[in-house]
C-alpha atoms as a PDB file:
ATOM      1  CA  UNK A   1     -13.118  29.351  88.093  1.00  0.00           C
ATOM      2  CA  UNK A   2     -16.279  31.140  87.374  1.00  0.00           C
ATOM      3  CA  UNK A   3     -19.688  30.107  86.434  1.00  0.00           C
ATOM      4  CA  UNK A   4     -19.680  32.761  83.757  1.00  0.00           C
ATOM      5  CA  UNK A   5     -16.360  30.764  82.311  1.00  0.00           C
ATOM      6  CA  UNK A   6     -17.024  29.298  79.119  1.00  0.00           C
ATOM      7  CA  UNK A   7     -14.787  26.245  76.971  1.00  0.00           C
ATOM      8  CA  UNK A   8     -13.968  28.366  74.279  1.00  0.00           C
ATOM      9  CA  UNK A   9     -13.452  25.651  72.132  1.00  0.00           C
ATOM     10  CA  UNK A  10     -15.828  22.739  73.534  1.00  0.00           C
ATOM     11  CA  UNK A  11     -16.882  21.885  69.692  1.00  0.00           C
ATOM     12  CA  UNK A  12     -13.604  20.258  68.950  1.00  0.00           C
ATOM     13  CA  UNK A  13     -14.588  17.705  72.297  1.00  0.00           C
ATOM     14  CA  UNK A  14     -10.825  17.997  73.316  1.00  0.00           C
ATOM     15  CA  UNK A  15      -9.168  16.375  76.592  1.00  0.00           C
ATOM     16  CA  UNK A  16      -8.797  20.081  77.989  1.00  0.00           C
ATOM     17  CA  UNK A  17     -10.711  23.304  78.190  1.00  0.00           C
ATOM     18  CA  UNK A  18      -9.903  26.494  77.267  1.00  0.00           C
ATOM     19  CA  UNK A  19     -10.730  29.927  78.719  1.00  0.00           C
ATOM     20  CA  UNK A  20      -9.937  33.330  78.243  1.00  0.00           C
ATOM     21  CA  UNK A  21      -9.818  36.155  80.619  1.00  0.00           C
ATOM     22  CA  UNK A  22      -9.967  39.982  80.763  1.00  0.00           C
ATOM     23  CA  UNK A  23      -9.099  41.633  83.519  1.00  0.00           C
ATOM     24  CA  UNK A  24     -10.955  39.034  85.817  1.00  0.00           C
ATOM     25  CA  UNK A  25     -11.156  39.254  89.425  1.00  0.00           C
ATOM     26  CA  UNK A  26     -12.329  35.336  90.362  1.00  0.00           C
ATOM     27  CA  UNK A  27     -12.981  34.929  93.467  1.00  0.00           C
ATOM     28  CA  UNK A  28     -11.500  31.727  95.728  1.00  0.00           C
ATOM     29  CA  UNK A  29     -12.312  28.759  94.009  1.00  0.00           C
ATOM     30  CA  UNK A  30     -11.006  24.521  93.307  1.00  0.00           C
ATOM     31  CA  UNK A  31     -11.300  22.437  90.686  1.00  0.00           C
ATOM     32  CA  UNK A  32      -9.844  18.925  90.079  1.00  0.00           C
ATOM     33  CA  UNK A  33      -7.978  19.843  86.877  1.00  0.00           C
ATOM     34  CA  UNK A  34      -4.540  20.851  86.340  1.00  0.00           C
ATOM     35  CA  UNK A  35      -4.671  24.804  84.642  1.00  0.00           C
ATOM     36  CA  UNK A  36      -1.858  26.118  82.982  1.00  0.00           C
ATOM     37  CA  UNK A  37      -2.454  30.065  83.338  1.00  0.00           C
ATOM     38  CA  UNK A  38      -0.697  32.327  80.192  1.00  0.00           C
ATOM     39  CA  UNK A  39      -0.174  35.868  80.677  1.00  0.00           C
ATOM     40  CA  UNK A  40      -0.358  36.875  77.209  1.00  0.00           C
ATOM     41  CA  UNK A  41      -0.372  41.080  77.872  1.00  0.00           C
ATOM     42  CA  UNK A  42      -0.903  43.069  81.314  1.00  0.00           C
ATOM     43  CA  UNK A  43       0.011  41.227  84.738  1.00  0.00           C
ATOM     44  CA  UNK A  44      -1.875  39.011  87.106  1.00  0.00           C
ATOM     45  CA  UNK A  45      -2.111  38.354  90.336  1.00  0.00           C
ATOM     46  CA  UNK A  46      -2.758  34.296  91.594  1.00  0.00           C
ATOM     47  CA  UNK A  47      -3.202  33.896  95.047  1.00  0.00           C
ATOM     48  CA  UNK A  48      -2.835  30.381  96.893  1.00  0.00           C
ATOM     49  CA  UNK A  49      -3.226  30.433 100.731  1.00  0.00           C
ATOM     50  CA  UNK A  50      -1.319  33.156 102.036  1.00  0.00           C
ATOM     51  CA  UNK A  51       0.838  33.591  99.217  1.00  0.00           C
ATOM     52  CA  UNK A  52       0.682  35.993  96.246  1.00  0.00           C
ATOM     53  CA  UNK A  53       2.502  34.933  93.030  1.00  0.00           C
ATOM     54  CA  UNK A  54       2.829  38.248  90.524  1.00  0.00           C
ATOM     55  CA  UNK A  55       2.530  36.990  86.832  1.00  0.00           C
ATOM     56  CA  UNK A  56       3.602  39.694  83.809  1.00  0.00           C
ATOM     57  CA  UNK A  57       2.722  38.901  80.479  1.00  0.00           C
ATOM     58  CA  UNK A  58       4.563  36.025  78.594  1.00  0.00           C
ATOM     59  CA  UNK A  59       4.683  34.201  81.793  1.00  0.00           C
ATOM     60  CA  UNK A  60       3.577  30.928  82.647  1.00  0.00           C
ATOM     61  CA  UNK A  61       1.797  29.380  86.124  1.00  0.00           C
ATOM     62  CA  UNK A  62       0.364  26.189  87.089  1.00  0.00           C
ATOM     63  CA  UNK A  63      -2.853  25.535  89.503  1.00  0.00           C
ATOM     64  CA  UNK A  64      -2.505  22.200  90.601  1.00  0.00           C
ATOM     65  CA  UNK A  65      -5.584  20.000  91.302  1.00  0.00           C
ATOM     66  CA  UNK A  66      -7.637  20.576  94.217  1.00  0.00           C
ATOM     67  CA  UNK A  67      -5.587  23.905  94.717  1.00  0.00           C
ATOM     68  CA  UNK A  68      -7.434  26.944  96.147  1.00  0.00           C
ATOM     69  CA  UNK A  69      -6.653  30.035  94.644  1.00  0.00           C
ATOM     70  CA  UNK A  70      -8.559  33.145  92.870  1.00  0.00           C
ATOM     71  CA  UNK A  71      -7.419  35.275  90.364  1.00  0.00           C
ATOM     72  CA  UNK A  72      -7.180  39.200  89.878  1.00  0.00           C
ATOM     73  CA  UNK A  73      -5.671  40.979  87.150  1.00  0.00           C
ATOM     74  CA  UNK A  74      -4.917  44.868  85.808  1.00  0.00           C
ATOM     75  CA  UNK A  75      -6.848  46.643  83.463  1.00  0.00           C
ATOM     76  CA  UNK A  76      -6.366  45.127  79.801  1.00  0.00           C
ATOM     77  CA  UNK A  77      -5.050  42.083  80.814  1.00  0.00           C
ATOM     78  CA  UNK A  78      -5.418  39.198  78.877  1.00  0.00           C
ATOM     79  CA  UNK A  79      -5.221  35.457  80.180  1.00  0.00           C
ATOM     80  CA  UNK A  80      -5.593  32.182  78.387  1.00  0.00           C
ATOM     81  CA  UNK A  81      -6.095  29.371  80.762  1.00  0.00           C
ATOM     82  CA  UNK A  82      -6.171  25.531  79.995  1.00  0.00           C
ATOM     83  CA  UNK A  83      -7.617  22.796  82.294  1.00  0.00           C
ATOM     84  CA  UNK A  84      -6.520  19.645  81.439  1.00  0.00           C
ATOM     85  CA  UNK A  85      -8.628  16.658  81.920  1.00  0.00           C
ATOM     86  CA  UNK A  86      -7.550  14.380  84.971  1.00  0.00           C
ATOM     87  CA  UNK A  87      -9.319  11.491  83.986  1.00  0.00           C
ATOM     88  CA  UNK A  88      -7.271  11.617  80.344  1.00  0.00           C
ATOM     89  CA  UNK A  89      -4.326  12.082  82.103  1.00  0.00           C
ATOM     90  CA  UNK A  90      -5.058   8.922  84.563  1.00  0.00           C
ATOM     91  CA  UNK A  91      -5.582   6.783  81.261  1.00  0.00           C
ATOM     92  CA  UNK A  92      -2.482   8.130  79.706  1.00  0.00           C
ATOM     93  CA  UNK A  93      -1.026   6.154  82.978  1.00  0.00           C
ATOM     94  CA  UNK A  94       0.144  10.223  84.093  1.00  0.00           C
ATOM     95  CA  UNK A  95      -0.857  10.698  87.809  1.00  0.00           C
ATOM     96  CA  UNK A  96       0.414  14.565  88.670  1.00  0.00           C
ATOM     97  CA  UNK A  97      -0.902  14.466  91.870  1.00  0.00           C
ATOM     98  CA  UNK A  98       1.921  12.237  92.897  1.00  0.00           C
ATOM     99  CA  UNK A  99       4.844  14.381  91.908  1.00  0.00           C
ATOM    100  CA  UNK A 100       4.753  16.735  94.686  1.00  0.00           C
ATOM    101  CA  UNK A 101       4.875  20.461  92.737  1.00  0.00           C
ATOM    102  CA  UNK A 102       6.331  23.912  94.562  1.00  0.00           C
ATOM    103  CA  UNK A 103       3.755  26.736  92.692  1.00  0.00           C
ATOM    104  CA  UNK A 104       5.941  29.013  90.953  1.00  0.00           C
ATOM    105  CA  UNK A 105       5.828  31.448  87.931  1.00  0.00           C
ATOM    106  CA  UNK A 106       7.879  30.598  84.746  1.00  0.00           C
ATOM    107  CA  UNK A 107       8.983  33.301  81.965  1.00  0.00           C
ATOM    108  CA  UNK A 108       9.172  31.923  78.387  1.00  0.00           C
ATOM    109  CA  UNK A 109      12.223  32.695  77.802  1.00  0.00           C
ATOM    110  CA  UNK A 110      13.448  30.167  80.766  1.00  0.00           C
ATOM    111  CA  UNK A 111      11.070  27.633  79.411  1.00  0.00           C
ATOM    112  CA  UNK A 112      12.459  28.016  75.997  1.00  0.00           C
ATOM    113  CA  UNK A 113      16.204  27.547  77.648  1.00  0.00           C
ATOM    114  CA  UNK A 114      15.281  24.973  79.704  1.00  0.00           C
ATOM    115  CA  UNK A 115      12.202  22.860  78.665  1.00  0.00           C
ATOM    116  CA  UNK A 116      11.981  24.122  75.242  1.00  0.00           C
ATOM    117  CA  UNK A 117       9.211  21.433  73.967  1.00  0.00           C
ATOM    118  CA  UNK A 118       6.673  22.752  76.246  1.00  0.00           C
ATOM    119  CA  UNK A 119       6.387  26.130  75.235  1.00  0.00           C
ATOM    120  CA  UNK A 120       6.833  24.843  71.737  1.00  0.00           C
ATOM    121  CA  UNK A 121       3.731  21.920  72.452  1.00  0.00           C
ATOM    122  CA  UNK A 122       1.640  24.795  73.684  1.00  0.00           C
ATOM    123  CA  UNK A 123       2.421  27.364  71.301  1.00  0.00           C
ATOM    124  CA  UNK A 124       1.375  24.747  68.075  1.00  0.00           C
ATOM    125  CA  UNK A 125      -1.077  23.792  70.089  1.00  0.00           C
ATOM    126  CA  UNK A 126      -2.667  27.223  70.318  1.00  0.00           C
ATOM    127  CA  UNK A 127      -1.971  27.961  66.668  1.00  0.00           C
ATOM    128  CA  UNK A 128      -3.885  24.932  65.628  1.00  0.00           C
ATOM    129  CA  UNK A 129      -6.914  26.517  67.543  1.00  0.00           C
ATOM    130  CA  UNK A 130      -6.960  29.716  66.269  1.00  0.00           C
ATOM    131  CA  UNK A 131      -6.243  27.726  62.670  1.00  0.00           C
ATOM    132  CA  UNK A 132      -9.273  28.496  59.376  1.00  0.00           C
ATOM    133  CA  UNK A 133      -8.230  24.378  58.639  1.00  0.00           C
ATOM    134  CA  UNK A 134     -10.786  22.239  58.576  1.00  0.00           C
ATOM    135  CA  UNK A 135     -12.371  21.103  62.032  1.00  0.00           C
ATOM    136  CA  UNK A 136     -12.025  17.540  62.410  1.00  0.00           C
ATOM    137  CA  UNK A 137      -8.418  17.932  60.737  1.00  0.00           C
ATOM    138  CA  UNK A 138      -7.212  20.381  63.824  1.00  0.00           C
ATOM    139  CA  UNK A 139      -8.671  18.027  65.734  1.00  0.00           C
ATOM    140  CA  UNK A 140      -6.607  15.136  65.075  1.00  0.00           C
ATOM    141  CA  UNK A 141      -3.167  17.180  65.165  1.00  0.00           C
ATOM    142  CA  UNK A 142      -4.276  18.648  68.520  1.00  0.00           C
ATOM    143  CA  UNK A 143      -4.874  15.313  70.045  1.00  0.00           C
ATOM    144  CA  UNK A 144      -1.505  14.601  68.373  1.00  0.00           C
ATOM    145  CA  UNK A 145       0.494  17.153  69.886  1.00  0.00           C
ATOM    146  CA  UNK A 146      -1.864  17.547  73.496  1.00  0.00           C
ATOM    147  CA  UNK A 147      -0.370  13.927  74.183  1.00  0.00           C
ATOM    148  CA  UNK A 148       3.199  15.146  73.730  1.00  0.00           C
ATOM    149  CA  UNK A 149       2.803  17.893  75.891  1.00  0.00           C
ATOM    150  CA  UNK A 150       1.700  16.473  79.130  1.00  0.00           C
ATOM    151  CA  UNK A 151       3.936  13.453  78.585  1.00  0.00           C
ATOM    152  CA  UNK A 152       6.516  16.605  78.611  1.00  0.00           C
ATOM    153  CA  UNK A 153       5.216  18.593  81.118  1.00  0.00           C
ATOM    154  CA  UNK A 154       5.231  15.147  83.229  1.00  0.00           C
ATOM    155  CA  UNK A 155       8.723  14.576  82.330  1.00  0.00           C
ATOM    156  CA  UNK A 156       9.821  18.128  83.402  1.00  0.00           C
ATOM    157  CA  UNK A 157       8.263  17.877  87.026  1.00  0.00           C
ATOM    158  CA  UNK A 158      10.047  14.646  87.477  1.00  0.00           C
ATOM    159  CA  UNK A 159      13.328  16.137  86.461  1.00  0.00           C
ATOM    160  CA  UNK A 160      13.125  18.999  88.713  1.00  0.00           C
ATOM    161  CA  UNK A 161      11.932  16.575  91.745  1.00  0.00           C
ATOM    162  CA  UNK A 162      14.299  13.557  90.605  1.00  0.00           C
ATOM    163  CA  UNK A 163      17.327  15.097  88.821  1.00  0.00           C
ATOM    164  CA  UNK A 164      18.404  11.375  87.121  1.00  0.00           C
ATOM    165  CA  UNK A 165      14.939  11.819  84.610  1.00  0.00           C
ATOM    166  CA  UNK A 166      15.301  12.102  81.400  1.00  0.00           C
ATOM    167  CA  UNK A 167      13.475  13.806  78.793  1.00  0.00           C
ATOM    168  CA  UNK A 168      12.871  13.184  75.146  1.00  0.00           C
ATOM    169  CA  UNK A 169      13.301  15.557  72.433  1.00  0.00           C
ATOM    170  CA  UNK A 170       9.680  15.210  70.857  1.00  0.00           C
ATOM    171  CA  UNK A 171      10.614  17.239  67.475  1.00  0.00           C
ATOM    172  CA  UNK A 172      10.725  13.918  65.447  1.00  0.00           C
ATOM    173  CA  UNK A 173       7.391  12.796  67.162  1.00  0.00           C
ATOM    174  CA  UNK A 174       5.709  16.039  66.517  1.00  0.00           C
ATOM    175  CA  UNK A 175       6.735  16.201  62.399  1.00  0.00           C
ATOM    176  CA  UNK A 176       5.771  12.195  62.312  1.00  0.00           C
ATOM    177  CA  UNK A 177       2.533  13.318  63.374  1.00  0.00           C
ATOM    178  CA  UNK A 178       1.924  16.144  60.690  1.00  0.00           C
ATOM    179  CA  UNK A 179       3.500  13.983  58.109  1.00  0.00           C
ATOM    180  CA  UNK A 180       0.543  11.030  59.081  1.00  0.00           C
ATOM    181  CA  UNK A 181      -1.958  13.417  59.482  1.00  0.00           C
ATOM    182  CA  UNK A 182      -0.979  15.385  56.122  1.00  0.00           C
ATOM    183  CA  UNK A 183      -0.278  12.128  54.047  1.00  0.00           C
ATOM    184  CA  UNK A 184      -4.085  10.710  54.715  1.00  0.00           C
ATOM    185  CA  UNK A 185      -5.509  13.993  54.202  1.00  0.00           C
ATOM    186  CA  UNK A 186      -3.657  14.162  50.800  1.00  0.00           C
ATOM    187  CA  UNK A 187      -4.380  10.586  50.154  1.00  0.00           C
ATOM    188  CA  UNK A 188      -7.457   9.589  51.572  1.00  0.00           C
ATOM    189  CA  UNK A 189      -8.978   8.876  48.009  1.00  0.00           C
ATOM    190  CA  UNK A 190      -6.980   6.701  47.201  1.00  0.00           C
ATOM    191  CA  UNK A 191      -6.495   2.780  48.863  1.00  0.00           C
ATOM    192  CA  UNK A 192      -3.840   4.148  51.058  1.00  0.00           C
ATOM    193  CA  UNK A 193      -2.317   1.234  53.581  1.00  0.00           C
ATOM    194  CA  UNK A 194      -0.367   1.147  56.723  1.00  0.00           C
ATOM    195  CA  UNK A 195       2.628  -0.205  54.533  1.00  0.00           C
ATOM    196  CA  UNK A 196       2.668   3.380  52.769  1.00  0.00           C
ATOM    197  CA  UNK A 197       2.888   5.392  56.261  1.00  0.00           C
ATOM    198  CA  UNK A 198       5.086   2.732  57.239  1.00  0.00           C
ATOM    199  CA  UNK A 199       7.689   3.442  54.669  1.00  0.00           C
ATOM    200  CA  UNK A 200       7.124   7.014  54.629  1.00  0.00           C
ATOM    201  CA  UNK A 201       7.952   7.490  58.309  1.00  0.00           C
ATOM    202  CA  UNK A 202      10.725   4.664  58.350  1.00  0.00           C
ATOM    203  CA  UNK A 203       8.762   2.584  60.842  1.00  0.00           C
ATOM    204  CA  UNK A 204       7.807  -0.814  60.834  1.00  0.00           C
ATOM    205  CA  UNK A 205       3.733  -1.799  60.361  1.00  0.00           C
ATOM    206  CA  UNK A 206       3.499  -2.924  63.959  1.00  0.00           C
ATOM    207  CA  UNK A 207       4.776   0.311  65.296  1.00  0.00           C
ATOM    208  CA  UNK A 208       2.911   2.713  63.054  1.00  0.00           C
ATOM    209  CA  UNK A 209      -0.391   1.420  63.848  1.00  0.00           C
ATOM    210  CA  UNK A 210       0.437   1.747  67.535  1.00  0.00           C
ATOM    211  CA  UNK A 211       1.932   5.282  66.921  1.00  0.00           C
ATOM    212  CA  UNK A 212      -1.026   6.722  64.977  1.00  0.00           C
ATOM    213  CA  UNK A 213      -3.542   4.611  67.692  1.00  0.00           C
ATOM    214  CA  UNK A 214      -1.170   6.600  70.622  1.00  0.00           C
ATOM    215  CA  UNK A 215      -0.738  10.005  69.048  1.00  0.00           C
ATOM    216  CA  UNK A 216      -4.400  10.502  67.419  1.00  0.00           C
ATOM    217  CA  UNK A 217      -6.116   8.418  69.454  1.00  0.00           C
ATOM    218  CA  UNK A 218      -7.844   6.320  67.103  1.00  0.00           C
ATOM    219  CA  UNK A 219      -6.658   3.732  64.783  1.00  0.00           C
ATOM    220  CA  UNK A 220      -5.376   3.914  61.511  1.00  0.00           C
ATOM    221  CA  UNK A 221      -8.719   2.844  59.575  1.00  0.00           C
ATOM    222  CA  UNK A 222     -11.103   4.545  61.928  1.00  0.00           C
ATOM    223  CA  UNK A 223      -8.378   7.693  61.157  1.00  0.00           C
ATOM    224  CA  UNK A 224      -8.748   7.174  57.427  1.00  0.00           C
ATOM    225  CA  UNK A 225     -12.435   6.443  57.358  1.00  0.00           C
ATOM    226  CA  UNK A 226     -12.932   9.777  59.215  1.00  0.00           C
ATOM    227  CA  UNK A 227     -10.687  11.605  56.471  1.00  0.00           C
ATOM    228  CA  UNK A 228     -12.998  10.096  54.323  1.00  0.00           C
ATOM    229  CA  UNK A 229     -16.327  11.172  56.079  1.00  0.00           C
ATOM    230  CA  UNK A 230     -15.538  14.556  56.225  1.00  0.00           C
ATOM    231  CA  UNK A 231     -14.964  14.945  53.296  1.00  0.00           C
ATOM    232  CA  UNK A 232     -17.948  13.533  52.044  1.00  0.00           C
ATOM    233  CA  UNK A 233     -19.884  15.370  54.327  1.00  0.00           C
ATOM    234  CA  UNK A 234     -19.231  18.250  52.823  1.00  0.00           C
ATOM    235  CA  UNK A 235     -19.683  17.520  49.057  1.00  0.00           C
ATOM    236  CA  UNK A 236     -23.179  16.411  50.683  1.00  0.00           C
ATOM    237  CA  UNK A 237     -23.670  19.855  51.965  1.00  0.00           C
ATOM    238  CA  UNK A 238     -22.254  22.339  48.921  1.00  0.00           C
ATOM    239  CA  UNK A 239     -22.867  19.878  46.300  1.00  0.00           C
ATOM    240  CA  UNK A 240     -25.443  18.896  43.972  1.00  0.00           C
ATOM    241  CA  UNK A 241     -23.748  15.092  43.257  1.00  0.00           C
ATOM    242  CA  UNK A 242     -25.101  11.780  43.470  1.00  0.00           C
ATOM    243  CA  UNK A 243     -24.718   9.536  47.123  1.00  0.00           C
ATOM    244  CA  UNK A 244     -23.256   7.471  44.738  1.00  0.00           C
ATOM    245  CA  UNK A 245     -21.064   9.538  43.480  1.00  0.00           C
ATOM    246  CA  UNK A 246     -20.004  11.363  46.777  1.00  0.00           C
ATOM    247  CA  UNK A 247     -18.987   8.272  48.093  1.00  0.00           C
ATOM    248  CA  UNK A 248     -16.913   7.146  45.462  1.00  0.00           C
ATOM    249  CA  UNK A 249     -14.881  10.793  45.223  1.00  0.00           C
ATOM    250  CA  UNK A 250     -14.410  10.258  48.809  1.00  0.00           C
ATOM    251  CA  UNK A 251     -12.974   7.035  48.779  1.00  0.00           C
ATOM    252  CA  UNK A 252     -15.274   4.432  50.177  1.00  0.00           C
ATOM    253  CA  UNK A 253     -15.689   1.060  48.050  1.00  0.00           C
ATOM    254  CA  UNK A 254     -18.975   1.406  48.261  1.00  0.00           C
ATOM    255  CA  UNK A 255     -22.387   4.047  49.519  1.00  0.00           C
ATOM    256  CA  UNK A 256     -23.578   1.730  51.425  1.00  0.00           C
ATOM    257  CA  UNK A 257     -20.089   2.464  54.255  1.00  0.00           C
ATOM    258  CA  UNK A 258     -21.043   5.989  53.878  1.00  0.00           C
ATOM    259  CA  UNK A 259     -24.436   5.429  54.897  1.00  0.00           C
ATOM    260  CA  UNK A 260     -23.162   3.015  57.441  1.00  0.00           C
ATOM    261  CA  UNK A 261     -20.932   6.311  59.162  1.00  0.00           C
ATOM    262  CA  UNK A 262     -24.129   9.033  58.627  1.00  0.00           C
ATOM    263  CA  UNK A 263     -26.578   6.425  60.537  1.00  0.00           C
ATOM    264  CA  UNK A 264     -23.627   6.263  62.841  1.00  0.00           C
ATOM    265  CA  UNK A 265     -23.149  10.199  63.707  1.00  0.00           C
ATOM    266  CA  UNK A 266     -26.178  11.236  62.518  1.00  0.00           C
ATOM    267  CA  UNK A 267     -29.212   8.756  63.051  1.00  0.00           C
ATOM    268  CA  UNK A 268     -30.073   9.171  59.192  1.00  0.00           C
ATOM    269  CA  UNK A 269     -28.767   8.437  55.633  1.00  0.00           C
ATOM    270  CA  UNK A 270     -26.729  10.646  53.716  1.00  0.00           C
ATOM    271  CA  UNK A 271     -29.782  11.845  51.735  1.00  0.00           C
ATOM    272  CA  UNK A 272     -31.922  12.160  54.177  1.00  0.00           C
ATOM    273  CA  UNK A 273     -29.611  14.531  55.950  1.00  0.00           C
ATOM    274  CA  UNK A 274     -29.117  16.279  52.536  1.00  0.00           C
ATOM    275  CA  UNK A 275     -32.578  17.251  52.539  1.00  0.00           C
ATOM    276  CA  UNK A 276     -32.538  18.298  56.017  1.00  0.00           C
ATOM    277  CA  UNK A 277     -29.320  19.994  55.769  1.00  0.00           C
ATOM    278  CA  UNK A 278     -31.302  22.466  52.838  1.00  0.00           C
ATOM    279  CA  UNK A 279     -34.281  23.234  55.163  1.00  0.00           C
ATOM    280  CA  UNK A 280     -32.213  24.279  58.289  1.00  0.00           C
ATOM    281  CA  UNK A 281     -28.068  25.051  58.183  1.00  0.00           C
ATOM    282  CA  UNK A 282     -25.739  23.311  59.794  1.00  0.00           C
ATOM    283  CA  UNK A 283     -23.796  24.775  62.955  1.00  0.00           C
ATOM    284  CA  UNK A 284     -22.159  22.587  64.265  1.00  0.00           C
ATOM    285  CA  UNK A 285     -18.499  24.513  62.917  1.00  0.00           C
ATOM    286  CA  UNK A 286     -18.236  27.634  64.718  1.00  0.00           C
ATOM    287  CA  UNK A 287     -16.260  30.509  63.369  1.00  0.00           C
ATOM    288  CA  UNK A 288     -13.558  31.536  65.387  1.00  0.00           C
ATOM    289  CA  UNK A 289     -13.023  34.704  64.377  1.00  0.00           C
ATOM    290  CA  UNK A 290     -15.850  35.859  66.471  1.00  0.00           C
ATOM    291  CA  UNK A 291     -14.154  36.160  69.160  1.00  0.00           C
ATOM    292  CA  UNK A 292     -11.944  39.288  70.479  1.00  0.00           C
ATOM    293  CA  UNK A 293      -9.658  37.124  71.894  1.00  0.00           C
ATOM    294  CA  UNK A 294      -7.983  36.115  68.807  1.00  0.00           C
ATOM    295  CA  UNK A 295      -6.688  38.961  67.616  1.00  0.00           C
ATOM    296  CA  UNK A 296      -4.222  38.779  70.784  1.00  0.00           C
ATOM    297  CA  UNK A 297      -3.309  35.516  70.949  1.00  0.00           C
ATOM    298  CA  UNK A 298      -2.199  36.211  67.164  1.00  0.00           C
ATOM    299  CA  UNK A 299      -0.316  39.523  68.453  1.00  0.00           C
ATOM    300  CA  UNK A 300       1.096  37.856  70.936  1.00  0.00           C
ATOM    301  CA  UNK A 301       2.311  34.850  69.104  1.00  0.00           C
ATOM    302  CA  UNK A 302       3.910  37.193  66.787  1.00  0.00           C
ATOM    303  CA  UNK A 303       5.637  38.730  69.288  1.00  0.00           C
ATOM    304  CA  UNK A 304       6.757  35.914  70.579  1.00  0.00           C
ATOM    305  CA  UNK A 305       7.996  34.500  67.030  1.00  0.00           C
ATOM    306  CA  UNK A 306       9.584  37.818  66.405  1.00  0.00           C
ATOM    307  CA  UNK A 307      12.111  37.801  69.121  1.00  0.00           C
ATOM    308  CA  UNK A 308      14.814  35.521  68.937  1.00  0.00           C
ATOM    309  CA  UNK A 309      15.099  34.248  72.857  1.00  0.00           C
ATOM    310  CA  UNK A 310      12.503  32.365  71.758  1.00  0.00           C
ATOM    311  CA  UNK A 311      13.343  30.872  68.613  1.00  0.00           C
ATOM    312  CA  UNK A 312      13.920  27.273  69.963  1.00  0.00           C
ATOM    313  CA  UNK A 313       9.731  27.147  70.446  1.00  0.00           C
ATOM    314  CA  UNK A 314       9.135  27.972  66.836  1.00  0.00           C
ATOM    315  CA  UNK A 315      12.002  26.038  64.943  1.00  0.00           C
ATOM    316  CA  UNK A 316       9.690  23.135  63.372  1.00  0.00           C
ATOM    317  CA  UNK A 317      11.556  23.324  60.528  1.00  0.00           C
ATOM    318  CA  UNK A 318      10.375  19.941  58.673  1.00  0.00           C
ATOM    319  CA  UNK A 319       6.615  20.757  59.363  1.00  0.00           C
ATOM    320  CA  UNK A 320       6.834  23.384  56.644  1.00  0.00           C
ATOM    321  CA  UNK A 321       8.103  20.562  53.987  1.00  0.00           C
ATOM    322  CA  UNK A 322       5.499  18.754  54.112  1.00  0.00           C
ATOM    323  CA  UNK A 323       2.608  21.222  53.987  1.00  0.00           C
END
């Protein structure tokens, strides 16, 4: 929208952008993604053509592609907005701009009657970003659960133009995913296979290695490997332990794969990077509790949690049993 906008979380290289807004006043403007606008406290004010669409906090409204619009909003207002890739859409075999859409604002509360998995994909999504887990394993459940929610928000545009689509109920899909991405975390020392997820998640081999490939967006091995790596990565930072032994506490057979995956990401062998990683830190984490913007987005989602039109969007109950 604006040249000043910036990806708030560009480090975790995800199919979508996000940006947050205080009482913004952006003037006419397009862009060829899909952006889901979030009212989290105060009221906005989204104007495309001649119309003017009046969105209060907890509300929901969608820019379609190639849309003008701008974008004014009250004093303390605070907006999170998400662009969503089109290309990763288009390979995801999802092409929006054929489902013709009637701009409109949404309240949570009708989403949570109505569509209830995506205010529930977008709330876990958002909770994952604001998350002190590791990096690379928010990444993976993000990817996870980002897929799920435009296959959703896909589903509930078609229902509302074609009234004989149905929709799946994704809870299942989105605890399978913790479960896989908990399990390797747990497990990655070990010589875990696709026969254990398999049996864990009641799946056959053939379909869990196209689940995890679908979900995560990688395949199993590259999935465990990078489980592996990261861990790794770190003993090479905070530790004082042998290659050798680094490797082998990570789970790789053998140094040699762990140097493979550093010359890989890094150009450079794992001790060479040790070296460098003493004479100048590392920054490629950022810590998110810089920003002011957090401390809303938790507020809100407390608020949100705390009142019980909405408990439908928070009722994950298995993906506490397996934490």
């Amino acid at each position: 929208m604006h040249k000043n906008c910036q990806d708030i979380f560009s480090n975790y290289k995800l199919p979508f952008e996000t940006y947050f807004y205080e009482c913004v006043n952006h003037e006419i403007s397009t862009h060829h993604e899909i952006e889901i606008i979030w009212v989290l406290r105060g009221k906005a004010y989204i104007e495309l053509g001649e119309k003017t669409y009046e969105v209060l906090e907890n509300n929901v409204f969608m820019v379609y592609m190639n849309q003008e619009h701008s974008i004014r909003s009250e004093l303390d207002t605070i907006i999170i907005g998400f662009r969503i890739n089109n290309e990763y859409l288009h390979r995801k075999g999802l092409f929006f701009e054929k489902i013709p859409y009637r701009p409109r604002v949404s309240s949570f509360e009708y989403l949570a009657n109505q569509y209830h998995q995506v205010p529930l994909l977008l709330i876990q999504i958002l909770k994952l970003l604001i998350s002190e887990e590791k990096t690379d394993l928010i990444q993976h459940k993000i990817y996870g659960y980002f897929n799920f929610y435009v296959h959703e928000l896909y589903n509930m545009l078609l229902k509302e133009r074609y009234l004989d689509i149905k929709t799946l109920d994704y809870d299942d899909y989105l605890n399978r995913v913790h479960k896989i991405v908990e399990y390797i975390y747990q497990h990655f020392q070990e010589n875990i296979k696709l026969e254990d997820l398999a049996k864990m998640t009641k799946l056959s081999i053939y379909r869990i290695a196209h689940f995890v490939k679908e979900a995560l967006g990688v395949s199993f091995h590259q999935f465990l490997q990078n489980a592996r790596f990261e861990h790794a990565l770190n003993l090479i930072k905070h530790s004082e332990k042998s290659i050798v032994e680094i490797a082998k506490e990570s789970g790789f057979s053998a140094h040699k794969y762990l140097n493979q995956m550093m010359k890989i990401k890094y150009q450079m062998t794992a001790l060479k990077y040790r070296k460098l990683i003493h004479e100048k830190s590392d920054n490629r984490h950022f810590t998110i509790k810089n920003y002011a913007f957090i401390n809303e987005i938790q507020a809100c989602l407390k608020r949100l949690e705390e009142n019980n039109r909405y408990e439908k969007i928070f009722n994950i109950e298995s993906l506490n049993d397996f934490k």
